[in-house]
C-alpha atoms as a PDB file:
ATOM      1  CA  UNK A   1      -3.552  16.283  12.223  1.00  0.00           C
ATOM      2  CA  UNK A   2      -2.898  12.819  10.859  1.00  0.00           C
ATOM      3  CA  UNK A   3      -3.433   9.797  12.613  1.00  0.00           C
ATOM      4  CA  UNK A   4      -2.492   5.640  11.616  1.00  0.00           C
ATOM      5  CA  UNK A   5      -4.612   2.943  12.717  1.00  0.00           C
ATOM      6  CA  UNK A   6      -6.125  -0.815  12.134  1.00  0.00           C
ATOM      7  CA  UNK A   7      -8.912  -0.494  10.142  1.00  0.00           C
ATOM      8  CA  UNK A   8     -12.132  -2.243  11.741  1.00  0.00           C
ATOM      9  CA  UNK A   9     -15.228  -3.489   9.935  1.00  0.00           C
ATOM     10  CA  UNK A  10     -16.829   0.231  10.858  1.00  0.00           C
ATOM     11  CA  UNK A  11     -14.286   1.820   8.619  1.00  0.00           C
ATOM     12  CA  UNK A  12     -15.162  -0.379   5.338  1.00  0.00           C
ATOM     13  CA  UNK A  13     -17.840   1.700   3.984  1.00  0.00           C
ATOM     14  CA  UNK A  14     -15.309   5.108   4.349  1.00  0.00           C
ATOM     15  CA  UNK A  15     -12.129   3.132   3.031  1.00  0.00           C
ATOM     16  CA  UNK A  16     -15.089   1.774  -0.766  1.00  0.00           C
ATOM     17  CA  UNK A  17     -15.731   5.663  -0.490  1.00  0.00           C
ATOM     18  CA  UNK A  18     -12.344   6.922  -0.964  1.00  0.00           C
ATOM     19  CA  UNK A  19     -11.005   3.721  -3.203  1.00  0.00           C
ATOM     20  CA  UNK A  20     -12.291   5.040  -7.264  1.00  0.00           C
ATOM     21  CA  UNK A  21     -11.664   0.903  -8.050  1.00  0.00           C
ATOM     22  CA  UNK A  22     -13.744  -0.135  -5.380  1.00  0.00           C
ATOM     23  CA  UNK A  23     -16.889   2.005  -5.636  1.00  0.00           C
ATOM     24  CA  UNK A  24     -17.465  -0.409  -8.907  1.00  0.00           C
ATOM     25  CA  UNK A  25     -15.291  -3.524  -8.240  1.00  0.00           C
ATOM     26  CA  UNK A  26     -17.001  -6.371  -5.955  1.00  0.00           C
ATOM     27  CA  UNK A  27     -13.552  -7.905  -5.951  1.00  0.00           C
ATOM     28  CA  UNK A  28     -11.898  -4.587  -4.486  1.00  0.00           C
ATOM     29  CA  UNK A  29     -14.892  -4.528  -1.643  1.00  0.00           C
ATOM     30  CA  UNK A  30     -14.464  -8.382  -0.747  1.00  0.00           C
ATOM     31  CA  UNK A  31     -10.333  -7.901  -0.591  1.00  0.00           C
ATOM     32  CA  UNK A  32     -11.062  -4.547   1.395  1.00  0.00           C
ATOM     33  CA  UNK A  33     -13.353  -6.883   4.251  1.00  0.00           C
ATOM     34  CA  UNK A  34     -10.748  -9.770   3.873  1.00  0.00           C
ATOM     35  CA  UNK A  35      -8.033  -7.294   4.725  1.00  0.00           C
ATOM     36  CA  UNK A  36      -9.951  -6.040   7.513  1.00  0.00           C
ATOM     37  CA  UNK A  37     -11.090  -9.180   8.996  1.00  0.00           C
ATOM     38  CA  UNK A  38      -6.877 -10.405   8.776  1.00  0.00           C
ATOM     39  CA  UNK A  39      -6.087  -7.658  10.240  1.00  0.00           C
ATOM     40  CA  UNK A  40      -3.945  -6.416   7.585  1.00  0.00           C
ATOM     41  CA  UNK A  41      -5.549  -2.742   6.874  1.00  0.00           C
ATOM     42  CA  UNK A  42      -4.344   0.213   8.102  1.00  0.00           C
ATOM     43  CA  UNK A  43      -5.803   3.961   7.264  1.00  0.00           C
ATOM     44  CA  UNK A  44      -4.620   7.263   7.709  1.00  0.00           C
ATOM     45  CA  UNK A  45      -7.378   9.934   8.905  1.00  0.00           C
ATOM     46  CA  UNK A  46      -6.403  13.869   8.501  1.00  0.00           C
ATOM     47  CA  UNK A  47      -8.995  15.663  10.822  1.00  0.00           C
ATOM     48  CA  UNK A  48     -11.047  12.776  11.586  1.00  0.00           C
ATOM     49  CA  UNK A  49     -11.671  11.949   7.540  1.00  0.00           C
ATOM     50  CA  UNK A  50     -10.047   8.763   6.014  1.00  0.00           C
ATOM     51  CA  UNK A  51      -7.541   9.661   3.953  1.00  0.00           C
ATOM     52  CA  UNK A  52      -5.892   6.773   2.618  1.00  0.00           C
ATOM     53  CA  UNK A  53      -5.284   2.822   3.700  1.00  0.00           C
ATOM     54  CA  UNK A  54      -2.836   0.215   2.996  1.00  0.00           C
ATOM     55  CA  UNK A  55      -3.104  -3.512   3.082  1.00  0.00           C
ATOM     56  CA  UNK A  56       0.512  -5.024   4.650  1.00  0.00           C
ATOM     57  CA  UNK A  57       0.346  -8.484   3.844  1.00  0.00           C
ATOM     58  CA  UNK A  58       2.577 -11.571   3.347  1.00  0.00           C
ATOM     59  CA  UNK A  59       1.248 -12.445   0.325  1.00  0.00           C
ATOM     60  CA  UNK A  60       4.177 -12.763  -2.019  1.00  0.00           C
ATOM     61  CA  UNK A  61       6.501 -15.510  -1.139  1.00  0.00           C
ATOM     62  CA  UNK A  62       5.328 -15.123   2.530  1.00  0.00           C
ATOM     63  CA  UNK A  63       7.242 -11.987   2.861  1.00  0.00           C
ATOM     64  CA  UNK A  64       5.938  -8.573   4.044  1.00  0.00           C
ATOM     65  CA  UNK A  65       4.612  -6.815   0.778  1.00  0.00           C
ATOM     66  CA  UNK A  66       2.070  -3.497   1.033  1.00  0.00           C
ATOM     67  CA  UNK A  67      -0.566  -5.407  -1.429  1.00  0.00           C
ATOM     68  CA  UNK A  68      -2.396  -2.175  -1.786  1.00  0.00           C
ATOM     69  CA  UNK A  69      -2.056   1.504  -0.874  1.00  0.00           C
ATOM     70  CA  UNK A  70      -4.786   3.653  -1.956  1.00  0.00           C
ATOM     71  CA  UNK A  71      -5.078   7.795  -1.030  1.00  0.00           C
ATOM     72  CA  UNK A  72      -7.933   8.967  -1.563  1.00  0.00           C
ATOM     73  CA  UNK A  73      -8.716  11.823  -4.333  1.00  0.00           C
ATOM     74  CA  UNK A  74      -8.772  14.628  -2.263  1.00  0.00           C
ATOM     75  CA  UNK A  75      -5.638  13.773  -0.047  1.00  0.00           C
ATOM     76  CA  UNK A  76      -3.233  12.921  -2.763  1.00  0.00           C
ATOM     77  CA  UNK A  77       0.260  14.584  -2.548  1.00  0.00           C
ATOM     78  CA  UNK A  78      -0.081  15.652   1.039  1.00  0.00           C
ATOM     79  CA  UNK A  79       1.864  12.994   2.333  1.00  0.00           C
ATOM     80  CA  UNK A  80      -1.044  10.772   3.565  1.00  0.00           C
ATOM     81  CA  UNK A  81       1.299   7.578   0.752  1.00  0.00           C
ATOM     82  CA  UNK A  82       5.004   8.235   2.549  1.00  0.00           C
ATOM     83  CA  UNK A  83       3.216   8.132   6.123  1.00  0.00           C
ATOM     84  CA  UNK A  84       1.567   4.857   5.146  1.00  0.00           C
ATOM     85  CA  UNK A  85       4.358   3.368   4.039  1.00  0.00           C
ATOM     86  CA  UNK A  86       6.329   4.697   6.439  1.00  0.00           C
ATOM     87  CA  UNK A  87       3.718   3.066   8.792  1.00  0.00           C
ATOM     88  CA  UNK A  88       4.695  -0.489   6.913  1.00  0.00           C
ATOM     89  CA  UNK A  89       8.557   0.095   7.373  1.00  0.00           C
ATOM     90  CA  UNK A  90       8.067   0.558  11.402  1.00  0.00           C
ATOM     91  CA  UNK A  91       5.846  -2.865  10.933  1.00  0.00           C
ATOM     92  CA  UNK A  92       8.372  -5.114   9.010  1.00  0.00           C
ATOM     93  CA  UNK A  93      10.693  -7.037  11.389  1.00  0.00           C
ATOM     94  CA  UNK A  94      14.396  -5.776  10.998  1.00  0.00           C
ATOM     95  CA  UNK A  95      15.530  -8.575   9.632  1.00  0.00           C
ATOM     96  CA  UNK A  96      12.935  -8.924   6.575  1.00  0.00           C
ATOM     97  CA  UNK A  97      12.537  -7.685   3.140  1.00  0.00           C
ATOM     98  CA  UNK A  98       9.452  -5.426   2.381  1.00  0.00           C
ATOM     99  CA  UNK A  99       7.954  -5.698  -1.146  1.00  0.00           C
ATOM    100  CA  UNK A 100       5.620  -4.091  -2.827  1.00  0.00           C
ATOM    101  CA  UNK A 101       4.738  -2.838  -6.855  1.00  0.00           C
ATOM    102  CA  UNK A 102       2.994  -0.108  -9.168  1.00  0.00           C
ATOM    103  CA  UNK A 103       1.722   0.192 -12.132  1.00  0.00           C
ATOM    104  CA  UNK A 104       4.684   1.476 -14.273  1.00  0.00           C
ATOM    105  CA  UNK A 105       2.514   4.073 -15.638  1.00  0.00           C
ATOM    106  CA  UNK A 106       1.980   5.340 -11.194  1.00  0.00           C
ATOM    107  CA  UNK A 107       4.240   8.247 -12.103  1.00  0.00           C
ATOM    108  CA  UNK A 108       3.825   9.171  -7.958  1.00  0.00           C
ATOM    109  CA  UNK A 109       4.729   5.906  -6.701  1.00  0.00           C
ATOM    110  CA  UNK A 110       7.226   5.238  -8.678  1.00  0.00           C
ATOM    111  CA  UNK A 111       8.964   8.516  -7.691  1.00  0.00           C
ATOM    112  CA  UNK A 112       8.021   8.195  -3.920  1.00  0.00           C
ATOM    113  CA  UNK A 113       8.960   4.733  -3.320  1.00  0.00           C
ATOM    114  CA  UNK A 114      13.309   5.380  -4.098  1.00  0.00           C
ATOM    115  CA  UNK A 115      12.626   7.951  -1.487  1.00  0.00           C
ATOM    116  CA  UNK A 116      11.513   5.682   0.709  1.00  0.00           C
ATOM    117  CA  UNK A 117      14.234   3.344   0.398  1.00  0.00           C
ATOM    118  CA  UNK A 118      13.164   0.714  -2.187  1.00  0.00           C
ATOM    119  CA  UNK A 119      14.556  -0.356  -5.611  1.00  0.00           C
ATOM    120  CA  UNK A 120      12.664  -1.795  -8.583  1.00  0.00           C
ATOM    121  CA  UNK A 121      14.170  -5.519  -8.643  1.00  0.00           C
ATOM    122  CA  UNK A 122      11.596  -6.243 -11.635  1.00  0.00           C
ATOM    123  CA  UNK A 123       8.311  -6.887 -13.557  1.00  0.00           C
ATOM    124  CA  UNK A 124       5.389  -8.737 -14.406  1.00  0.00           C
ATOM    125  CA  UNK A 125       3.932  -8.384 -17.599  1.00  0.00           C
ATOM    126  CA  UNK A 126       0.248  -8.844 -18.641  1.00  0.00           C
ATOM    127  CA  UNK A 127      -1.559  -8.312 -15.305  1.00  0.00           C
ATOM    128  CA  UNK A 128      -2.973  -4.575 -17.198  1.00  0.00           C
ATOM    129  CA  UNK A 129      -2.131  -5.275 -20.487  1.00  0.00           C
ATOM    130  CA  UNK A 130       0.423  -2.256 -21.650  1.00  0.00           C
ATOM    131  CA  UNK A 131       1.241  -1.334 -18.517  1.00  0.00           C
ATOM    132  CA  UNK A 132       3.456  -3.899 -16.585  1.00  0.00           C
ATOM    133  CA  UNK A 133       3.610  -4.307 -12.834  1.00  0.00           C
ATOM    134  CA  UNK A 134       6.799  -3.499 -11.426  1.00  0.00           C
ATOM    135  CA  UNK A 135       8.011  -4.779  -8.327  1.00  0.00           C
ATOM    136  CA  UNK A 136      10.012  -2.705  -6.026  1.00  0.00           C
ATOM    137  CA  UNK A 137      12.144  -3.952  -2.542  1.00  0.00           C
ATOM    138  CA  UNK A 138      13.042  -2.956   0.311  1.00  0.00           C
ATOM    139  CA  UNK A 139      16.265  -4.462   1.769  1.00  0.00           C
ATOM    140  CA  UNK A 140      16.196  -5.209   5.293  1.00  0.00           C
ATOM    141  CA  UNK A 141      18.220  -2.770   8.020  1.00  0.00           C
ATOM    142  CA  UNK A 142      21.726  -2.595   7.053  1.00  0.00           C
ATOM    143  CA  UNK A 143      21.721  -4.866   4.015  1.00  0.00           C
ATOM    144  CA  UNK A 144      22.098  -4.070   0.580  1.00  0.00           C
ATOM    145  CA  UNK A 145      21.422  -5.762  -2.887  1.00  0.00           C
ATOM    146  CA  UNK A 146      23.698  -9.214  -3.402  1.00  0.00           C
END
């Protein structure tokens, strides 16, 4: 069974175990707590194990844009990614744009996230060298791209 909730501080340690950047990245584990502590983390557990988390934020152009969605190893292609973002959609007001971005070479998320309703509206180069970041939207409820 799968089950969406706030993360809490008592979920940090589970969320650094299934995260393969954060089990060696201080920065990772410090935007993990801040996430937390904003209250902008929220996991998926599949029989009472953590799954997967996403961070829901506003921080690009104080818009709602999932900063981070990570599935864990052993839970990938199960459909723990479309619940959370699914999870995201329900949380965005109506009226508002969702945003979010991949690596271009995220084969999965680039294919899950038209599914989902967003289109790639562009790039930024240089953040991984040879492998820009492309940014993807999500129009709000019955609008369409201008």
């Amino acid at each position: 069974m799968l089950s969406l909730r706030l993360a809490t501080a008592a979920d940090i340690d589970a969320l650094i175990a299934i995260d393969h950047v954060a089990t060696h990245s201080a920065d990772r584990r410090e935007a993990i707590a801040e996430w937390i502590a904003l209250g902008q983390c929220h996991l998926a557990e599949r029989d009472g194990a953590v799954a997967g988390y996403v961070a829901l934020t506003r921080s690009f152009f104080r818009s709602p844009f999932i900063e981070m969605l990570m599935v864990g190893a052993a839970f990938r292609r199960t459909g723990i990614g479309r619940a959370l973002i699914e999870h995201c959609v329900s949380l965005t007001p109506p009226a508002e744009k969702l945003w979010t971005s991949t690596n271009e070479s995220n084969t999965p998320m680039r294919a899950l996230l038209p599914q989902l309703g967003f289109a790639q509206t562009g790039l930024f180069e240089h953040l991984d060298e040879g492998d820009p970041e492309l940014i993807f939207l999500r129009w709000p409820s019955g609008a369409g791209a201008s």
